[in-house]
Protein backbone atom coordinates (compact mmCIF):
# COMPACT_ATOMS: atom_id res chain seq x y z
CA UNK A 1 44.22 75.57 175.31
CA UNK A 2 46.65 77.85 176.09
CA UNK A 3 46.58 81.63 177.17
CA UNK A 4 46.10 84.06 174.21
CA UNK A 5 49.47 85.34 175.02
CA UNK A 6 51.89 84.08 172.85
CA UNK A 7 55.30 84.49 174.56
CA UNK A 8 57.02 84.60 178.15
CA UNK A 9 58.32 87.91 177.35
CA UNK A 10 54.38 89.26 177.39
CA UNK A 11 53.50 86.87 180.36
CA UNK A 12 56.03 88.73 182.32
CA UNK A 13 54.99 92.19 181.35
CA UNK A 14 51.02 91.23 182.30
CA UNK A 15 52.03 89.80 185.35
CA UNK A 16 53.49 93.08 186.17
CA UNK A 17 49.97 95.02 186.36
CA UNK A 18 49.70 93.84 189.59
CA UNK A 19 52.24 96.56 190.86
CA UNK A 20 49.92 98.68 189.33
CA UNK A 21 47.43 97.89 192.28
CA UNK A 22 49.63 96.60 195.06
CA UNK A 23 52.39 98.93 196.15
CA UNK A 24 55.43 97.19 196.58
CA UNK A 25 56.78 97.36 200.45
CA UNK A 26 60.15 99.70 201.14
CA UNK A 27 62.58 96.83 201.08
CA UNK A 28 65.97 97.34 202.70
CA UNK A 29 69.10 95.17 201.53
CA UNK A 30 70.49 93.04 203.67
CA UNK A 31 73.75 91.79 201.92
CA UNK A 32 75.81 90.69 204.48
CA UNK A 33 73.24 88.67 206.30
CA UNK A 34 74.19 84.94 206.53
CA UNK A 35 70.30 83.66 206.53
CA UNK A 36 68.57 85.68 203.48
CA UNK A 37 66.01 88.19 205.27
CA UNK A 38 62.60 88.90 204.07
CA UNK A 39 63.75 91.91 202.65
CA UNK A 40 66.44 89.85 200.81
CA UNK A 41 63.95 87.88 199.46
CA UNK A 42 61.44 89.59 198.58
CA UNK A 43 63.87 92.20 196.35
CA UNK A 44 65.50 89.02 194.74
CA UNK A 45 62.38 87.72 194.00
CA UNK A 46 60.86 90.89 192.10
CA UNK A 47 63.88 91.45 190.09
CA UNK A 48 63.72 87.85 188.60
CA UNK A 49 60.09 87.62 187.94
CA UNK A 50 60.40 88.81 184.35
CA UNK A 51 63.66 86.87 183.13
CA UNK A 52 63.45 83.47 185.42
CA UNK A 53 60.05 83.01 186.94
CA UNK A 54 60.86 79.66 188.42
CA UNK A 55 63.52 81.12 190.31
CA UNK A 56 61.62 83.92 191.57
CA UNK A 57 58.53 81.69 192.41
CA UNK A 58 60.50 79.76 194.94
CA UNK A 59 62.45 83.00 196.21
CA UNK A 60 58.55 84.26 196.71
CA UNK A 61 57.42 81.35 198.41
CA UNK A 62 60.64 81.96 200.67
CA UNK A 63 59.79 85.38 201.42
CA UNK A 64 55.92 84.39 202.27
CA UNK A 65 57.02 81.53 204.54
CA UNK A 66 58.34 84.63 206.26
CA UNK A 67 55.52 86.84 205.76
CA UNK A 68 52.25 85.06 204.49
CA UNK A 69 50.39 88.08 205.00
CA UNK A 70 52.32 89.66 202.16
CA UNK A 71 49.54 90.25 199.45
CA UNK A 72 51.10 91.21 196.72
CA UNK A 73 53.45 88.75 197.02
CA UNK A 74 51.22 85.95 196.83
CA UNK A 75 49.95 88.05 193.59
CA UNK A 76 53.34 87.75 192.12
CA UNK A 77 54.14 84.59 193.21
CA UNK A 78 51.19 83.11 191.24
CA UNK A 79 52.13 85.25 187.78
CA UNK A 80 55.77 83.85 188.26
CA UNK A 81 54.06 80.38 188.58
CA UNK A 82 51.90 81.31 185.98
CA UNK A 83 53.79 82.03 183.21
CA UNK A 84 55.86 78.70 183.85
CA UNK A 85 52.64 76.77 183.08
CA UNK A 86 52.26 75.32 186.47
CA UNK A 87 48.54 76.31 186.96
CA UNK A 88 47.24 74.49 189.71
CA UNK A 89 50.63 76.32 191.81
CA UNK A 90 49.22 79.81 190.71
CA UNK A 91 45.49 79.17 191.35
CA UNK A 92 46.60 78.67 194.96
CA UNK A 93 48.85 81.70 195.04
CA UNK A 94 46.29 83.64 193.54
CA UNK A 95 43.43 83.35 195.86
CA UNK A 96 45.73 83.37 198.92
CA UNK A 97 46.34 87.22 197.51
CA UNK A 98 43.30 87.67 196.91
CA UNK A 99 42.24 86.32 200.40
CA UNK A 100 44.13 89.18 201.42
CA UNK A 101 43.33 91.90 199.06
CA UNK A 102 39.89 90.97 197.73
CA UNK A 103 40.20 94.30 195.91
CA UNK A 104 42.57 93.91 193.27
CA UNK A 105 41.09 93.67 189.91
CA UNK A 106 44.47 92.64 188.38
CA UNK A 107 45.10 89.11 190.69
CA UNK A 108 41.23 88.27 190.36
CA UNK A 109 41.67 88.49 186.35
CA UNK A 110 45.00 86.57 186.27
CA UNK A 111 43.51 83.54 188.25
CA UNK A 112 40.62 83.37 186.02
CA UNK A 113 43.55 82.77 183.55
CA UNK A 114 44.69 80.02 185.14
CA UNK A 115 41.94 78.83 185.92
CA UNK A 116 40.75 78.59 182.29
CA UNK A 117 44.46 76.52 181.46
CA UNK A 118 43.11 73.89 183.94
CA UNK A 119 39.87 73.78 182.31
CA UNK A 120 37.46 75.02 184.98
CA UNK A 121 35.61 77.44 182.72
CA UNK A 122 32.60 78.46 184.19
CA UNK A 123 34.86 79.41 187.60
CA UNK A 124 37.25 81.00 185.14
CA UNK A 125 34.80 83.35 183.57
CA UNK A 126 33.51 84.24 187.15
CA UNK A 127 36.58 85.22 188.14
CA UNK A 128 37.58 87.22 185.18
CA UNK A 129 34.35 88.99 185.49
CA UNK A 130 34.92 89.66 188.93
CA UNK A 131 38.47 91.30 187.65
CA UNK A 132 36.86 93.80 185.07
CA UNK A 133 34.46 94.92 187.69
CA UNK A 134 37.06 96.00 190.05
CA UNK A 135 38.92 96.94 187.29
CA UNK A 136 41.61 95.54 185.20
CA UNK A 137 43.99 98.68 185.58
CA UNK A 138 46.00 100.96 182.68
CA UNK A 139 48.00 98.15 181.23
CA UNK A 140 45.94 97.37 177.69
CA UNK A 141 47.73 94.18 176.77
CA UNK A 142 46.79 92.82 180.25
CA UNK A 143 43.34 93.81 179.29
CA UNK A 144 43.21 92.33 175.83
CA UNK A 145 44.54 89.19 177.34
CA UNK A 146 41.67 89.09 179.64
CA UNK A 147 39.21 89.56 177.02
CA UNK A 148 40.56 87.22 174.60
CA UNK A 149 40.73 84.80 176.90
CA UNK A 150 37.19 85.17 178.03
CA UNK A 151 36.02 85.39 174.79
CA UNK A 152 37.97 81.94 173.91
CA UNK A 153 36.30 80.30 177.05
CA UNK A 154 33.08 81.84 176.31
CA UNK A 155 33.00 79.82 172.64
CA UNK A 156 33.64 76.89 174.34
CA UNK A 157 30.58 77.29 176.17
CA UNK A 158 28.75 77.74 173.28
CA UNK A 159 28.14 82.00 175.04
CA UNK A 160 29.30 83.30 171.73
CA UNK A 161 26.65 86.93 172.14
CA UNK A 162 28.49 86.79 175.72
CA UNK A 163 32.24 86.06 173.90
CA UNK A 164 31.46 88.59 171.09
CA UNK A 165 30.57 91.25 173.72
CA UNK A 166 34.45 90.51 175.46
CA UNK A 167 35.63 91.35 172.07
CA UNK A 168 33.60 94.64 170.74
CA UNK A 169 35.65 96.96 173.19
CA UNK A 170 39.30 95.59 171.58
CA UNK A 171 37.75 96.85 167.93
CA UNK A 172 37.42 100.33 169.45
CA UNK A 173 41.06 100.57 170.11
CA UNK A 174 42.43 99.22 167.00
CA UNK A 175 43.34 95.40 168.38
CA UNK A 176 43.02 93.68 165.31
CA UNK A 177 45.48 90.68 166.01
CA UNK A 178 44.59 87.40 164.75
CA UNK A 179 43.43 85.83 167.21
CA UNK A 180 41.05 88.67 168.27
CA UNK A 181 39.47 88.43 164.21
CA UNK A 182 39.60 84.52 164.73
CA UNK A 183 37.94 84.36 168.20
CA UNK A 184 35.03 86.33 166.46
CA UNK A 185 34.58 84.50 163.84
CA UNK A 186 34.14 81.74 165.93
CA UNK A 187 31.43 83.91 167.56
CA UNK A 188 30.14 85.04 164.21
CA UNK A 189 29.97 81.36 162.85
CA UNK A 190 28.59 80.35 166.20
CA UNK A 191 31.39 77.52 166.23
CA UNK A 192 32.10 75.88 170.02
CA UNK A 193 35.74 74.86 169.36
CA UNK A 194 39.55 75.90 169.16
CA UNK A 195 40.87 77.35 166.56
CA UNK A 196 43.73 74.60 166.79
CA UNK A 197 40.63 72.04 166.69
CA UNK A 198 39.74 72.70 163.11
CA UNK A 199 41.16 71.58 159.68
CA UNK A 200 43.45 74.06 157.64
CA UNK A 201 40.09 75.14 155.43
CA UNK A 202 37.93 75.57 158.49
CA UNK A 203 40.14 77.97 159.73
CA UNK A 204 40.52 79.98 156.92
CA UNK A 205 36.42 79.98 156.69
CA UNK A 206 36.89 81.65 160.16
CA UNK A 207 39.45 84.10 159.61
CA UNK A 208 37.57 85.31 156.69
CA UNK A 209 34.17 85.59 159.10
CA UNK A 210 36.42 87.01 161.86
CA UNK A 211 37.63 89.79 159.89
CA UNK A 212 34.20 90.72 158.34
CA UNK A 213 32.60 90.62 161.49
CA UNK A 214 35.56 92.90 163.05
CA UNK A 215 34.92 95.58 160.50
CA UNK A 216 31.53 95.67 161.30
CA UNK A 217 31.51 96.25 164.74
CA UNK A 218 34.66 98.90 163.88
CA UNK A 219 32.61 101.05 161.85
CA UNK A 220 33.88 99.70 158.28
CA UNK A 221 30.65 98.92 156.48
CA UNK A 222 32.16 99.37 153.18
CA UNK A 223 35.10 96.74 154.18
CA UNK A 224 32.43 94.63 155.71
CA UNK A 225 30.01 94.23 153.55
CA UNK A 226 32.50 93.13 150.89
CA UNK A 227 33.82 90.68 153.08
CA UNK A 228 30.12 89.03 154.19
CA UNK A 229 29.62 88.97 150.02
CA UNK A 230 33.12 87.09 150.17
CA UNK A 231 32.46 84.73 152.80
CA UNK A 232 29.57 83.58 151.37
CA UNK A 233 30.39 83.51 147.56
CA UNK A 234 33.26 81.47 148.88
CA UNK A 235 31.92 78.82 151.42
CA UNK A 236 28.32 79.21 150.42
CA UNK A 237 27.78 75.54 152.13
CA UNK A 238 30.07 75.70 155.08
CA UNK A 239 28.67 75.74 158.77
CA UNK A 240 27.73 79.27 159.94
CA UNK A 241 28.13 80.86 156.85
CA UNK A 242 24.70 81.79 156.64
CA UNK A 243 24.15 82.04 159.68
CA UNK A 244 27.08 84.97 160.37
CA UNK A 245 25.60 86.73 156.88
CA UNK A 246 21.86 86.79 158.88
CA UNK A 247 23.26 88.30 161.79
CA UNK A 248 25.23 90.82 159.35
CA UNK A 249 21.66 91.82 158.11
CA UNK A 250 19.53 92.05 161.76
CA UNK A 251 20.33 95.53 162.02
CA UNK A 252 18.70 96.83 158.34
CA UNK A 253 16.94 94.41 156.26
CA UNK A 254 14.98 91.71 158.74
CA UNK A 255 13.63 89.76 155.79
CA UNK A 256 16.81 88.89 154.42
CA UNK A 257 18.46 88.28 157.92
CA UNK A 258 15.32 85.51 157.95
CA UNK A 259 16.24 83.76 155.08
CA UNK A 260 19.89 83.53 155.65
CA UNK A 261 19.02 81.44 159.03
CA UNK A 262 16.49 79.68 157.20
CA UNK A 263 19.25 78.45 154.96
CA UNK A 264 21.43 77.74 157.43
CA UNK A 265 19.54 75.29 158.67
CA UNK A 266 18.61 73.66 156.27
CA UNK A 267 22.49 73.47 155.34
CA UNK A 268 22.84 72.67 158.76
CA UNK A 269 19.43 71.52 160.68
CA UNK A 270 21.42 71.20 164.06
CA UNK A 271 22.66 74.78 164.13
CA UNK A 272 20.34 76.30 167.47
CA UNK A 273 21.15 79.56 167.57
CA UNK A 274 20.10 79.87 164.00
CA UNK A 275 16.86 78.08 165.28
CA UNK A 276 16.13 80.63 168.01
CA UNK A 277 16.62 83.49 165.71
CA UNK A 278 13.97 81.66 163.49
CA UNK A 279 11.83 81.55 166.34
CA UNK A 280 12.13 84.84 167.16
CA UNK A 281 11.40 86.15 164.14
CA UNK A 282 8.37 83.83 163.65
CA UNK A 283 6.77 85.22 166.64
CA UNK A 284 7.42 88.92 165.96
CA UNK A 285 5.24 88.49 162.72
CA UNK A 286 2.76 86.35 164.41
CA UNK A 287 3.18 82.56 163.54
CA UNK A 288 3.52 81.39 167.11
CA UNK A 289 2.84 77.92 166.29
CA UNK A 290 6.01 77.69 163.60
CA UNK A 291 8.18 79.36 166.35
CA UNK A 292 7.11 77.06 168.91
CA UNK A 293 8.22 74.30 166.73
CA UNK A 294 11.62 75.85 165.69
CA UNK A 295 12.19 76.15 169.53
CA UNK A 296 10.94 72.17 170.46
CA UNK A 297 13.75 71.55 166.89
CA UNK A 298 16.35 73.82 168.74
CA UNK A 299 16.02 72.51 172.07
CA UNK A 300 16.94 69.13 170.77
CA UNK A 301 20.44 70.69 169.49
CA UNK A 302 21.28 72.92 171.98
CA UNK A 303 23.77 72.22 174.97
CA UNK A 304 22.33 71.18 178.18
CA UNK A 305 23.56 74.22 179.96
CA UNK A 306 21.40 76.45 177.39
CA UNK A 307 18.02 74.10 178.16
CA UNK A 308 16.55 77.51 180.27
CA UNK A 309 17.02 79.76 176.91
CA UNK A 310 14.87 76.96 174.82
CA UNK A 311 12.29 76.94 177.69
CA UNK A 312 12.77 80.80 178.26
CA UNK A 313 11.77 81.48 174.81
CA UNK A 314 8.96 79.06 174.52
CA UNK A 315 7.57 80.69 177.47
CA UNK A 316 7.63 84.22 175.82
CA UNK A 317 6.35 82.42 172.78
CA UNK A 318 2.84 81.44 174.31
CA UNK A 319 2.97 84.40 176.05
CA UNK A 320 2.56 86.21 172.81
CA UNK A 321 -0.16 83.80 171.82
CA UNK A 322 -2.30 84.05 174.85
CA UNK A 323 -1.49 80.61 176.21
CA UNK A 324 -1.04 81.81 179.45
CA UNK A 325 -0.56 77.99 181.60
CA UNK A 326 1.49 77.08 179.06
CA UNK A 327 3.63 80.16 179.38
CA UNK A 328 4.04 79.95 183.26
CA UNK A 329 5.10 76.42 183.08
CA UNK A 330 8.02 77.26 180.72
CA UNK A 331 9.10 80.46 182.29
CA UNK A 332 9.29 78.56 185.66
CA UNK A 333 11.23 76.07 184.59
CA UNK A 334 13.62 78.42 182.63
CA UNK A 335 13.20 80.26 186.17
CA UNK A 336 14.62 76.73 188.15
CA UNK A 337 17.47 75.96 185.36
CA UNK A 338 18.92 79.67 185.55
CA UNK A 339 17.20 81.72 188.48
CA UNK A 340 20.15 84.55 187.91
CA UNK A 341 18.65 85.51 184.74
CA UNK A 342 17.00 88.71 185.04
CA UNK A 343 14.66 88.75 182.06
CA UNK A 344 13.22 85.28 183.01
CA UNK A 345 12.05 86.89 186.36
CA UNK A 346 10.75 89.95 183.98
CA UNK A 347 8.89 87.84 181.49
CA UNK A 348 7.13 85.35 184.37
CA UNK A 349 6.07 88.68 186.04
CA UNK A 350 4.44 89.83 182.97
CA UNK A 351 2.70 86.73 182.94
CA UNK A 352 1.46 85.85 186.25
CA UNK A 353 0.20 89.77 186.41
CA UNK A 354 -2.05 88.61 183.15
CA UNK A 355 -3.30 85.45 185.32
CA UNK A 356 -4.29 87.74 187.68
CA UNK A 357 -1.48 86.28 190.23
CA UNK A 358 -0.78 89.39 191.33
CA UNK A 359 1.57 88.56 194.60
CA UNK A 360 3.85 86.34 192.47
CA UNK A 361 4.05 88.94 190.00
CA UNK A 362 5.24 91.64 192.87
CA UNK A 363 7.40 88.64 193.46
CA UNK A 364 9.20 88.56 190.50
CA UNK A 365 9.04 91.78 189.66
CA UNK A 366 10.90 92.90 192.81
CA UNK A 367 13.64 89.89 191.86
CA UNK A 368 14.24 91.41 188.20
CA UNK A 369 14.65 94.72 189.93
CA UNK A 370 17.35 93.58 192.01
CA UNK A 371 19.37 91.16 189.55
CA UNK A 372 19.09 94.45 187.44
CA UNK A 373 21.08 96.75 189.47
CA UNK A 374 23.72 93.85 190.11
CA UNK A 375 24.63 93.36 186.29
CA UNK A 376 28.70 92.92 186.43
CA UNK A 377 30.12 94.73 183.00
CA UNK A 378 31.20 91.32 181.16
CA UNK A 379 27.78 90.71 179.83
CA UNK A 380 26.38 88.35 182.37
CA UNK A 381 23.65 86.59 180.88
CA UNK A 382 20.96 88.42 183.35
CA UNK A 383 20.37 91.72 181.12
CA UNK A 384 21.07 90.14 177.90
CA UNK A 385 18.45 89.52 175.53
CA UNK A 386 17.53 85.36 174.88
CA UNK A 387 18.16 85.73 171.62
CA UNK A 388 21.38 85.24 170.27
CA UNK A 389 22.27 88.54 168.33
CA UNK A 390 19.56 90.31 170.11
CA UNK A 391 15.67 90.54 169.32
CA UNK A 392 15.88 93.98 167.54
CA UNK A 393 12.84 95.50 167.09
């Protein structure tokens, strides 16, 4: 899948944030020299990188042969790469800059880019979230590349609270492209695929859900709420419908948020996050036993990347009900599948401190505290809630 930037002309003007971090070197001209100097090169190089990358890639790699400690021009020699699609090329340049200047917000974000067009997502994502923590800079279309990006790998994943939360920030500056209101209706609908995956009606299911769910998280409940009526008066039996009209009622009427998911699965009996929310739900009123069976029905569904949330949950689950062994065996193993979750360490605390285990709860404890104070700002999934839309109370 291809970056959410559309055209070379914006490639060129994102790869140019990384001026923005890297001063350029005082370059003096050398035109009469019969061997090209470093100078020469690197001042060709830069003043080709928006109009014929190729070019200035190999006038880069010129210059570096001459300097290779030349940060930023490793930086730019993997945007020029970049934008002429030859990812594997960039990746390389990229961490040989960053190698060199591990600070740089801008080249860590841009090889999570190309990382993501070579289909190494999870490395991707770290990388991007690596950028945004240092800082992505003052160029906003760099930013919303980024995100969108992110967000687009983060579906894939099947991380769509994680890819929503890339997404929430754009609303609050107006970016209400199409792809940003597509991306989240994939996140609203809870769907793991490209947009350019889907059939012609599929897509317009999630451009409807998209721009609902944008409007909501822009302030527009008036606009919103006539577009969740829409979506589901219009694809009352499609995938996620339901499901994206529950989360739209979480926030103020819980009872009606329930029986969307319950409809959605029984539209749809393999859709897990819908399942989870169920689960939730059951166990905030009480009914621990029909939450631990929504969880045993989601767990069958869910990736195998997400087995820790089933087993997370199911922990907290008998935790509620008392069962206490039963608890610390699934909170351990949701401990073993994703040990950089911070609530996991939280919740097995909690419980070993009720079975009177009081060293392993100091143990845990003193691991949530630290995981806590090393959240990154992309939404990691260490601080976020298990529950996909968040367990509200």
């Amino acid at each position: 899948m291809r970056t959410p930037v559309s055209s070379a002309c914006y490639l060129a003007r994102a790869a140019i944030v990384i001026a923005v971090f890297v001063p350029t070197p005082q370059l003096a001209f050398s035109q009469q020299a019969a061997t090209p100097s470093f100078e020469d090169l690197a001042a060709r190089a830069q003043a080709l990188l928006d109009s014929k990358p190729a070019e200035a890639a190999a006038l880069f790699k010129q210059a570096l042969a001459l300097q290779p400690a030349w940060a930023e021009g490793w930086l730019y020699c993997g945007a020029a790469l970049y934008q002429v699609d030859r990812y594997a090329e960039a990746t390389d340049a990229f961490r040989k800059g960053i190698a060199l200047a591990p600070g740089k917000g801008a080249g860590w974000a841009f090889l999570g880019l190309a990382e993501a067009e070579l289909d190494n997502s999870d490395q991707a994502i770290a990388d991007m979230r690596k950028g945004e923590e240092l800082g992505l800079g003052s160029n906003w279309q760099f930013e919303v590349a980024v995100r969108v990006k992110a967000a687009q790998v983060l579906v894939r994943l099947s991380s769509f609270d994680e890819a929503l939360s890339q997404l929430v920030p754009l609303s609050q500056r107006n970016e209400n492209s199409a792809e940003v209101q597509q991306t989240m209706g994939l996140c609203a609908l809870a769907v793991p695929q490209a947009i350019s995956e889907l059939s012609p009606e599929r897509r317009a299911v999630v451009a409807l859900a998209g721009k609902a769910a944008w409007d909501l998280v822009s302030q527009r409940p008036t606009e919103a709420a006539a577009e969740y009526r829409e979506l589901l008066d219009r694809y009352p039996n499609q995938p996620g419908v339901h499901y994206a009209f529950g989360l739209y009622w979480m926030e103020t009427d819980l009872a009606a948020a329930f029986a969307e998911f319950r409809r959605e699965v029984e539209i749809n009996p393999q859709h897990w996050p819908a399942l989870i929310l169920i689960a939730s739900m059951h166990t905030r009123k009480g009914d621990t036993e029909a939450a631990i069976q929504s969880l045993r029905q989601a767990m069958k569904a869910m990736p195998t990347r997400y087995r820790w949330l089933g087993h997370a949950e199911l922990g907290r689950t008998h935790l509620t009900a008392g069962n206490l062994d039963a608890a610390i065996t699934e909170l351990e193993t949701a401990e073993r599948l994703m040990a950089s979750n911070a609530q996991v360490h939280f919740i097995l605390s909690q419980a070993y401190r009720r079975a009177g285990r009081k060293a392993d709860a100091q143990r845990e404890t003193a691991e949530f505290e630290k995981q806590k104070v090393q959240q990154d700002p992309l939404g990691v999934p260490a601080m976020r809630p298990f529950t996909f839309g968040g367990d509200k109370k």
